[in-house]
PDB file of N, CA and C in Angstrom:
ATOM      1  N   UNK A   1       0.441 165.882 129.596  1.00  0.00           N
ATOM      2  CA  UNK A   1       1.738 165.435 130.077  1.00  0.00           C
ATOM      3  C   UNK A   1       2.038 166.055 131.445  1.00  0.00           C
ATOM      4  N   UNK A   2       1.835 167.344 131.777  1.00  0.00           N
ATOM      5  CA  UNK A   2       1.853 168.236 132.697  1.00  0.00           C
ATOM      6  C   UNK A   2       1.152 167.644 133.879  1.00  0.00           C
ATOM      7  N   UNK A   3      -0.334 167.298 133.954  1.00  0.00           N
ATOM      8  CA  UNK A   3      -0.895 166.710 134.640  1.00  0.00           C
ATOM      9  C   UNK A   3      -0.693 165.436 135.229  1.00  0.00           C
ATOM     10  N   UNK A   4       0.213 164.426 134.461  1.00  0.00           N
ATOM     11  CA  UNK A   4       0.571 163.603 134.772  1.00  0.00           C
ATOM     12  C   UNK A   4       1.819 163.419 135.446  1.00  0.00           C
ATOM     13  N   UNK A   5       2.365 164.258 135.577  1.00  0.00           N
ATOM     14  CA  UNK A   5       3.691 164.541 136.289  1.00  0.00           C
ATOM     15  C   UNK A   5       3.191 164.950 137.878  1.00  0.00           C
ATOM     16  N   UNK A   6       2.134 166.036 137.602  1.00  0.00           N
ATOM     17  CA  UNK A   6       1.836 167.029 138.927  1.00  0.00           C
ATOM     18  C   UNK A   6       1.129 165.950 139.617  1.00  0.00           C
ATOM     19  N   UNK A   7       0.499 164.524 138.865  1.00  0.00           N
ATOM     20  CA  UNK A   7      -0.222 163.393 139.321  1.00  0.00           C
ATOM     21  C   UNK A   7       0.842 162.672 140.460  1.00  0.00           C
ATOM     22  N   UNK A   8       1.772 162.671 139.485  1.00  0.00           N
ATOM     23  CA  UNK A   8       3.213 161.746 140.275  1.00  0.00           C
ATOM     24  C   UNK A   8       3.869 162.648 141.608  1.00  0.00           C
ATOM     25  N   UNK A   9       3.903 163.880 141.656  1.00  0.00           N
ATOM     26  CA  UNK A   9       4.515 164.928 142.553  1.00  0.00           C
ATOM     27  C   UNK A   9       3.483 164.292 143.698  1.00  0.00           C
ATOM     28  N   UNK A  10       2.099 164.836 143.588  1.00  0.00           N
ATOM     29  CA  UNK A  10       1.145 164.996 144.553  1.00  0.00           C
ATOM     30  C   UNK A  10       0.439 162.971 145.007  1.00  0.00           C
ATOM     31  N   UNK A  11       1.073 162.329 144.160  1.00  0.00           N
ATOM     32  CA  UNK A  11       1.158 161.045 144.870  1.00  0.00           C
ATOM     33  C   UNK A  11       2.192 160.639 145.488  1.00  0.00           C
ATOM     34  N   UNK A  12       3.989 161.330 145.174  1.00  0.00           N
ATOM     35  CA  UNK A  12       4.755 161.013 146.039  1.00  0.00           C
ATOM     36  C   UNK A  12       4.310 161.988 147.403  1.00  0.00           C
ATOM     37  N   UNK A  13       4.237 163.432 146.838  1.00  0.00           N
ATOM     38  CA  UNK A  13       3.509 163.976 148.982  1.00  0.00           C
ATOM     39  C   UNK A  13       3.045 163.475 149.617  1.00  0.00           C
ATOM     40  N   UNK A  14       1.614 162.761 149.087  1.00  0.00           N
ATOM     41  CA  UNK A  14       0.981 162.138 150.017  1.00  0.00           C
ATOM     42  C   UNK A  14       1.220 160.549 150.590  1.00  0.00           C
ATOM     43  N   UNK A  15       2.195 159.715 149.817  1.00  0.00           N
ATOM     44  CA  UNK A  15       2.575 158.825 150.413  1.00  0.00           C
ATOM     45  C   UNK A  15       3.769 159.323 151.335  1.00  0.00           C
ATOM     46  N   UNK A  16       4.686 159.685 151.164  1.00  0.00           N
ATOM     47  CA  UNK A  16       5.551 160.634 152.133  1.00  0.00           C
ATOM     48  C   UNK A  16       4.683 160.755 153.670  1.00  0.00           C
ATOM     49  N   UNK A  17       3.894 162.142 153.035  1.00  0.00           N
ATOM     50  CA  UNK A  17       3.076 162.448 154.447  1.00  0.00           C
ATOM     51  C   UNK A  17       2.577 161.323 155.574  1.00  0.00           C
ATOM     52  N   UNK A  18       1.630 160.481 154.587  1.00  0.00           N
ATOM     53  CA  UNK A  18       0.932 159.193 155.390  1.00  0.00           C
ATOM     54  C   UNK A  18       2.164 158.077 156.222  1.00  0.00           C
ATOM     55  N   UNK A  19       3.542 158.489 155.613  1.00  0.00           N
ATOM     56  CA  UNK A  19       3.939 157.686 156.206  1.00  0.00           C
ATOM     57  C   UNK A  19       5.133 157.996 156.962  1.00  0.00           C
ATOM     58  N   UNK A  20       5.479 159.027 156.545  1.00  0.00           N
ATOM     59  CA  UNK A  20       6.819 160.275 157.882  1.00  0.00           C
ATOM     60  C   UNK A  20       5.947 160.745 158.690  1.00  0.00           C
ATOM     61  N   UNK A  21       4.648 161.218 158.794  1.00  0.00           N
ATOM     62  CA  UNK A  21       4.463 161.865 160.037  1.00  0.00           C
ATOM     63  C   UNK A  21       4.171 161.017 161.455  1.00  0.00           C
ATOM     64  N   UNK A  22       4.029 159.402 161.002  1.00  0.00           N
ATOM     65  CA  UNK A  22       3.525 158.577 162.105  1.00  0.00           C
ATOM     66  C   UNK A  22       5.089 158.216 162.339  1.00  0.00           C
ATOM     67  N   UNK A  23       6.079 157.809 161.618  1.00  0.00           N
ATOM     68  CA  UNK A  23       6.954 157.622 162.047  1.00  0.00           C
ATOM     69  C   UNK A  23       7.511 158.755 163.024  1.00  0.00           C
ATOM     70  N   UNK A  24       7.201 159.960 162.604  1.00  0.00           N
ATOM     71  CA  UNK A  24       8.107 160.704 163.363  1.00  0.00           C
ATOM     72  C   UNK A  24       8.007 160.841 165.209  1.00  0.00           C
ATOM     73  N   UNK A  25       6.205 160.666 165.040  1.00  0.00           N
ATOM     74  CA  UNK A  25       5.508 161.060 166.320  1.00  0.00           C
ATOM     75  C   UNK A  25       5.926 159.549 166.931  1.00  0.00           C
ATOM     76  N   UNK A  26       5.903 158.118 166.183  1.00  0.00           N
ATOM     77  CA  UNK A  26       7.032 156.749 167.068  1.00  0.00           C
ATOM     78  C   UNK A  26       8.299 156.781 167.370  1.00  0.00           C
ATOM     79  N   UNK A  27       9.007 158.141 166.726  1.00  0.00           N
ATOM     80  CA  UNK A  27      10.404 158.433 167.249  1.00  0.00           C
ATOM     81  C   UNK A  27      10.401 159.114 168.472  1.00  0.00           C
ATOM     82  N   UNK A  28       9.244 159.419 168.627  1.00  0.00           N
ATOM     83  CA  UNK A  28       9.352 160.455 169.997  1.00  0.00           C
ATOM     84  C   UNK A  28       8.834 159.560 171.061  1.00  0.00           C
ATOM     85  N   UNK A  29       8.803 157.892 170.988  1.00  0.00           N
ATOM     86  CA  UNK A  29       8.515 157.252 172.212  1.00  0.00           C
ATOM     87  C   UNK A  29      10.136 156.826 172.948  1.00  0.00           C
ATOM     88  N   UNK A  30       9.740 157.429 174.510  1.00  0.00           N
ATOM     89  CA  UNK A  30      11.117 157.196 175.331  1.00  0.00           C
ATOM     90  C   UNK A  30      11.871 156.007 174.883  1.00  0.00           C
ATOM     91  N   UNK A  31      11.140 154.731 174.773  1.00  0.00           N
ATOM     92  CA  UNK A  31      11.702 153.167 174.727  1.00  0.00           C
ATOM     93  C   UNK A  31      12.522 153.386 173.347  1.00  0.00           C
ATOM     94  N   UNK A  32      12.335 154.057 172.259  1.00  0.00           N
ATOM     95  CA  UNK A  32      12.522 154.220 170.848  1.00  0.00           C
ATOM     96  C   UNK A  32      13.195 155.117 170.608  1.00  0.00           C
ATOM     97  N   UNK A  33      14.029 156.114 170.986  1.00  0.00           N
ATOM     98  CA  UNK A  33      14.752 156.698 171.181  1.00  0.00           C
ATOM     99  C   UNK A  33      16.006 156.764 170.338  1.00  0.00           C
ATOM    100  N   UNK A  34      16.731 155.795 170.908  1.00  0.00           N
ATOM    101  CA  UNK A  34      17.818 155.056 170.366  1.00  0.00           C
ATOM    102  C   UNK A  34      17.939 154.483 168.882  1.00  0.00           C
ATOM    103  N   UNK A  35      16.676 154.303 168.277  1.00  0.00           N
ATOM    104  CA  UNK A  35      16.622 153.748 167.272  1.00  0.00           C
ATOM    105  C   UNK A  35      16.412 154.806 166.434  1.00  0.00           C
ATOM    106  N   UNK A  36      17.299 154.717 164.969  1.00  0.00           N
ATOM    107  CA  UNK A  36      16.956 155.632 164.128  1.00  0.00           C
ATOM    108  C   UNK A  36      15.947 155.637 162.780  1.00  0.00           C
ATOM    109  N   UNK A  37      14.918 155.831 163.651  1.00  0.00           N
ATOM    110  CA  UNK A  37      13.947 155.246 162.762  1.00  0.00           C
ATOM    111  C   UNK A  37      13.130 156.222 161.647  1.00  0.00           C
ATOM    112  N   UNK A  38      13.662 157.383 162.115  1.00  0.00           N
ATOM    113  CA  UNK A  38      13.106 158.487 161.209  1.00  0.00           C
ATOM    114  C   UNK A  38      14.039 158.872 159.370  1.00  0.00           C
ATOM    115  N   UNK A  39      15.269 158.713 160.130  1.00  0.00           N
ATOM    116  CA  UNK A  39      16.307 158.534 159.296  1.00  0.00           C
ATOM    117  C   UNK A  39      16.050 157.281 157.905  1.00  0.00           C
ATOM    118  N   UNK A  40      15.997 156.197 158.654  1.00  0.00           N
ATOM    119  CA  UNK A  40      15.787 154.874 157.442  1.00  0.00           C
ATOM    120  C   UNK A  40      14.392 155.235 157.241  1.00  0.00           C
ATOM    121  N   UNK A  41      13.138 155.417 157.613  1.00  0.00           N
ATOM    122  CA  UNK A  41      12.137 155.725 157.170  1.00  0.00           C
ATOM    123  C   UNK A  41      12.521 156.887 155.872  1.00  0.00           C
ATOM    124  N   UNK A  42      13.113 157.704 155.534  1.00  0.00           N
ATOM    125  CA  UNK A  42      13.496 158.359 154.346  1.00  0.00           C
ATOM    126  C   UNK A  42      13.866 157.525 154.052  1.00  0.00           C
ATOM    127  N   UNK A  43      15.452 157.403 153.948  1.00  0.00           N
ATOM    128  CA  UNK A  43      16.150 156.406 153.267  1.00  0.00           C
ATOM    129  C   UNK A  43      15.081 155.381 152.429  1.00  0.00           C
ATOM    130  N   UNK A  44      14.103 154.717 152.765  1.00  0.00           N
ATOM    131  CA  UNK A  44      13.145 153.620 152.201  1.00  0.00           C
ATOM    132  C   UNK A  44      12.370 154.467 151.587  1.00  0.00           C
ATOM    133  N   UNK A  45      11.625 155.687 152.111  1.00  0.00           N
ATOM    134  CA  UNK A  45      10.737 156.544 150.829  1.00  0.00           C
ATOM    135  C   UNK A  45      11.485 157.268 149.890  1.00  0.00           C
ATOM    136  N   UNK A  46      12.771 157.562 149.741  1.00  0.00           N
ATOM    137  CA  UNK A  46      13.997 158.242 148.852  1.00  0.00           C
ATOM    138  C   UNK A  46      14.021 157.241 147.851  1.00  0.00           C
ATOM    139  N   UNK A  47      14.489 155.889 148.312  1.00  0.00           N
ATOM    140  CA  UNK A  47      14.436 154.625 146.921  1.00  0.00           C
ATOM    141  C   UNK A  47      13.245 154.517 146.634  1.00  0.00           C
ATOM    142  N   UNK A  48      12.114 154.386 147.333  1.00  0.00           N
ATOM    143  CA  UNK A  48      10.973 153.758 146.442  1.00  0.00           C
ATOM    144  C   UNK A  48      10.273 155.010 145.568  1.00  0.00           C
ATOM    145  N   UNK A  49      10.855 156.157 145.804  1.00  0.00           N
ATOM    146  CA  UNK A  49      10.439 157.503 144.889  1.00  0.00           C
ATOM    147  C   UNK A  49      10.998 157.329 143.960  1.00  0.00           C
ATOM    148  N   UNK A  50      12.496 157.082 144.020  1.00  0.00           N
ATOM    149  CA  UNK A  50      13.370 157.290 142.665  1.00  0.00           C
ATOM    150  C   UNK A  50      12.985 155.854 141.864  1.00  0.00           C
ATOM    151  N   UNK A  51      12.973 154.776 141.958  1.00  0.00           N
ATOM    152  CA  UNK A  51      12.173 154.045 141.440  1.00  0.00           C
ATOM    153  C   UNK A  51      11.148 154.121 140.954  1.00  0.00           C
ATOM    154  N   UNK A  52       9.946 154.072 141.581  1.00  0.00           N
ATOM    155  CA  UNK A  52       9.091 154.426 141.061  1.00  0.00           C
ATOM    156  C   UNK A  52       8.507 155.078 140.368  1.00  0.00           C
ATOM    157  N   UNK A  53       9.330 156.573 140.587  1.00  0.00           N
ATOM    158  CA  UNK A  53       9.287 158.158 139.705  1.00  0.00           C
ATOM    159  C   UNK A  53       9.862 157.394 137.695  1.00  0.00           C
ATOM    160  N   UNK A  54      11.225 156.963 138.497  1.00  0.00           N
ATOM    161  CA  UNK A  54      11.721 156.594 136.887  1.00  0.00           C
ATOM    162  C   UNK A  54      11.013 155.510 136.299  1.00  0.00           C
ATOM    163  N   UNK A  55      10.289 154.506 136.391  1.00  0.00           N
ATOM    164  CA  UNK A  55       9.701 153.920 136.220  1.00  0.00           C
ATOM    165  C   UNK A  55       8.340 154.568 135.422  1.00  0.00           C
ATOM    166  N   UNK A  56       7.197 155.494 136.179  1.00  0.00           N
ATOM    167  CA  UNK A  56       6.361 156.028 135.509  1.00  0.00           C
ATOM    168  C   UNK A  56       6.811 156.901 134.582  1.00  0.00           C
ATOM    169  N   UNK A  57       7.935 157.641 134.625  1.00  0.00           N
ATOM    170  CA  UNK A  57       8.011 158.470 133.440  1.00  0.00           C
ATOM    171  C   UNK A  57       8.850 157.635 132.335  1.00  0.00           C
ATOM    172  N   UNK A  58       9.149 156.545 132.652  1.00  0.00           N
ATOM    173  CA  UNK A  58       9.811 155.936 131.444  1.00  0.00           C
ATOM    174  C   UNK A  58       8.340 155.183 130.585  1.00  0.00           C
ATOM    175  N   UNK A  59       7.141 154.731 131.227  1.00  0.00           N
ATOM    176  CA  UNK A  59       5.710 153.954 131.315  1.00  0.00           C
ATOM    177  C   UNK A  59       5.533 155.288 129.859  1.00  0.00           C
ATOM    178  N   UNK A  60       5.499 155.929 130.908  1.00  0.00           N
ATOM    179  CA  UNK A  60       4.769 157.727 130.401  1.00  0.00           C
ATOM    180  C   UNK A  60       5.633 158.051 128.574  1.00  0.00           C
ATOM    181  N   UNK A  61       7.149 157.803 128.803  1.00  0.00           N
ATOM    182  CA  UNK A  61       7.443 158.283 127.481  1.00  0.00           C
ATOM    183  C   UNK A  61       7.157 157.229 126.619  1.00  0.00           C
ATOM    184  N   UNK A  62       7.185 155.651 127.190  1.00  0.00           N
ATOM    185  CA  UNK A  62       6.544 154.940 125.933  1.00  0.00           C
ATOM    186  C   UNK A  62       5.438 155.146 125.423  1.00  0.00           C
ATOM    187  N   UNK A  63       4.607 155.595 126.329  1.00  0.00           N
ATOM    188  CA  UNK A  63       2.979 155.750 125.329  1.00  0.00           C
ATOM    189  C   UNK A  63       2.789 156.671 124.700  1.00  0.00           C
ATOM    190  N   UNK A  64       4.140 157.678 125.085  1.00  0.00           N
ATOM    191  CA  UNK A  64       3.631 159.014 124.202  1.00  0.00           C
ATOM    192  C   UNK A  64       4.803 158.600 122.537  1.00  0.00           C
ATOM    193  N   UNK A  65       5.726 157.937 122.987  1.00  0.00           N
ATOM    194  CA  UNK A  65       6.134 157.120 121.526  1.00  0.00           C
ATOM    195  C   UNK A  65       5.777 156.118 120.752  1.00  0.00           C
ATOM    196  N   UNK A  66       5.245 155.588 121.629  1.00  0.00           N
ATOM    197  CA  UNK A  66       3.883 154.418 120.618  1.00  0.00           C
ATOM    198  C   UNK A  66       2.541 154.915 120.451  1.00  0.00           C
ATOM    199  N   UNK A  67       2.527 155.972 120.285  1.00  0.00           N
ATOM    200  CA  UNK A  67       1.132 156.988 120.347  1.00  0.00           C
ATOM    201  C   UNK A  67       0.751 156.656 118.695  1.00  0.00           C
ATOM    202  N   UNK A  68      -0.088 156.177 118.110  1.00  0.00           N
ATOM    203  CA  UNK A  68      -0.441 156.060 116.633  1.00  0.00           C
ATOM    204  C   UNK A  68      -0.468 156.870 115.785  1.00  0.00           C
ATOM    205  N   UNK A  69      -0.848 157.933 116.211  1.00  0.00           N
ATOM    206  CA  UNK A  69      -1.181 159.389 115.499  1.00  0.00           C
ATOM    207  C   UNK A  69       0.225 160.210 114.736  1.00  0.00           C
ATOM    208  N   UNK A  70      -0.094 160.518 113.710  1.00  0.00           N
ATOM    209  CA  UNK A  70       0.804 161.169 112.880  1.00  0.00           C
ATOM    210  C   UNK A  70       1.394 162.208 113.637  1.00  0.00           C
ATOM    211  N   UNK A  71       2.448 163.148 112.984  1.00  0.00           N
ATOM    212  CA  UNK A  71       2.493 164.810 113.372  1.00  0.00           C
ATOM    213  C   UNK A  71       1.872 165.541 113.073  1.00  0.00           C
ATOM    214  N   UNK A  72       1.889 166.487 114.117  1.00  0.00           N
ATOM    215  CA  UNK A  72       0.995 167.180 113.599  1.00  0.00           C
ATOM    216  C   UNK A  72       1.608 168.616 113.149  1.00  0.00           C
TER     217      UNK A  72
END
């Protein structure tokens, strides 16, 4: 269960990373300036985390409640 969480952490970093650090270094072009593009670039990885996050761990608690196996 543990692993699958630290799965979800270290796949939201690295989509984060791959995709704030290019934005940030296109915020720093003179013409682009004006535009707040670093800002809505969160804003869009903030929703598609919380989505997505609740989504796999809701995936995650069904299989561990439709799991076949008795108690143990």
């Amino acid at each position: 269960l543990l692993y699958r969480l630290l799965w979800l952490l270290a796949s939201f970093a690295f989509i984060w990373l791959v995709t704030l650090i290019p934005s940030i270094v296109f915020s720093n072009i003179p013409a682009l300036k004006s535009l707040p593009i670093v800002p809505l670039v969160v804003l869009l990885l903030s929703s598609f985390s919380l989505i997505w996050g609740a989504a796999y761990i809701y995936v995650l608690y069904r299989k561990l409640v439709d799991d076949g196996s008795g108690p143990v």
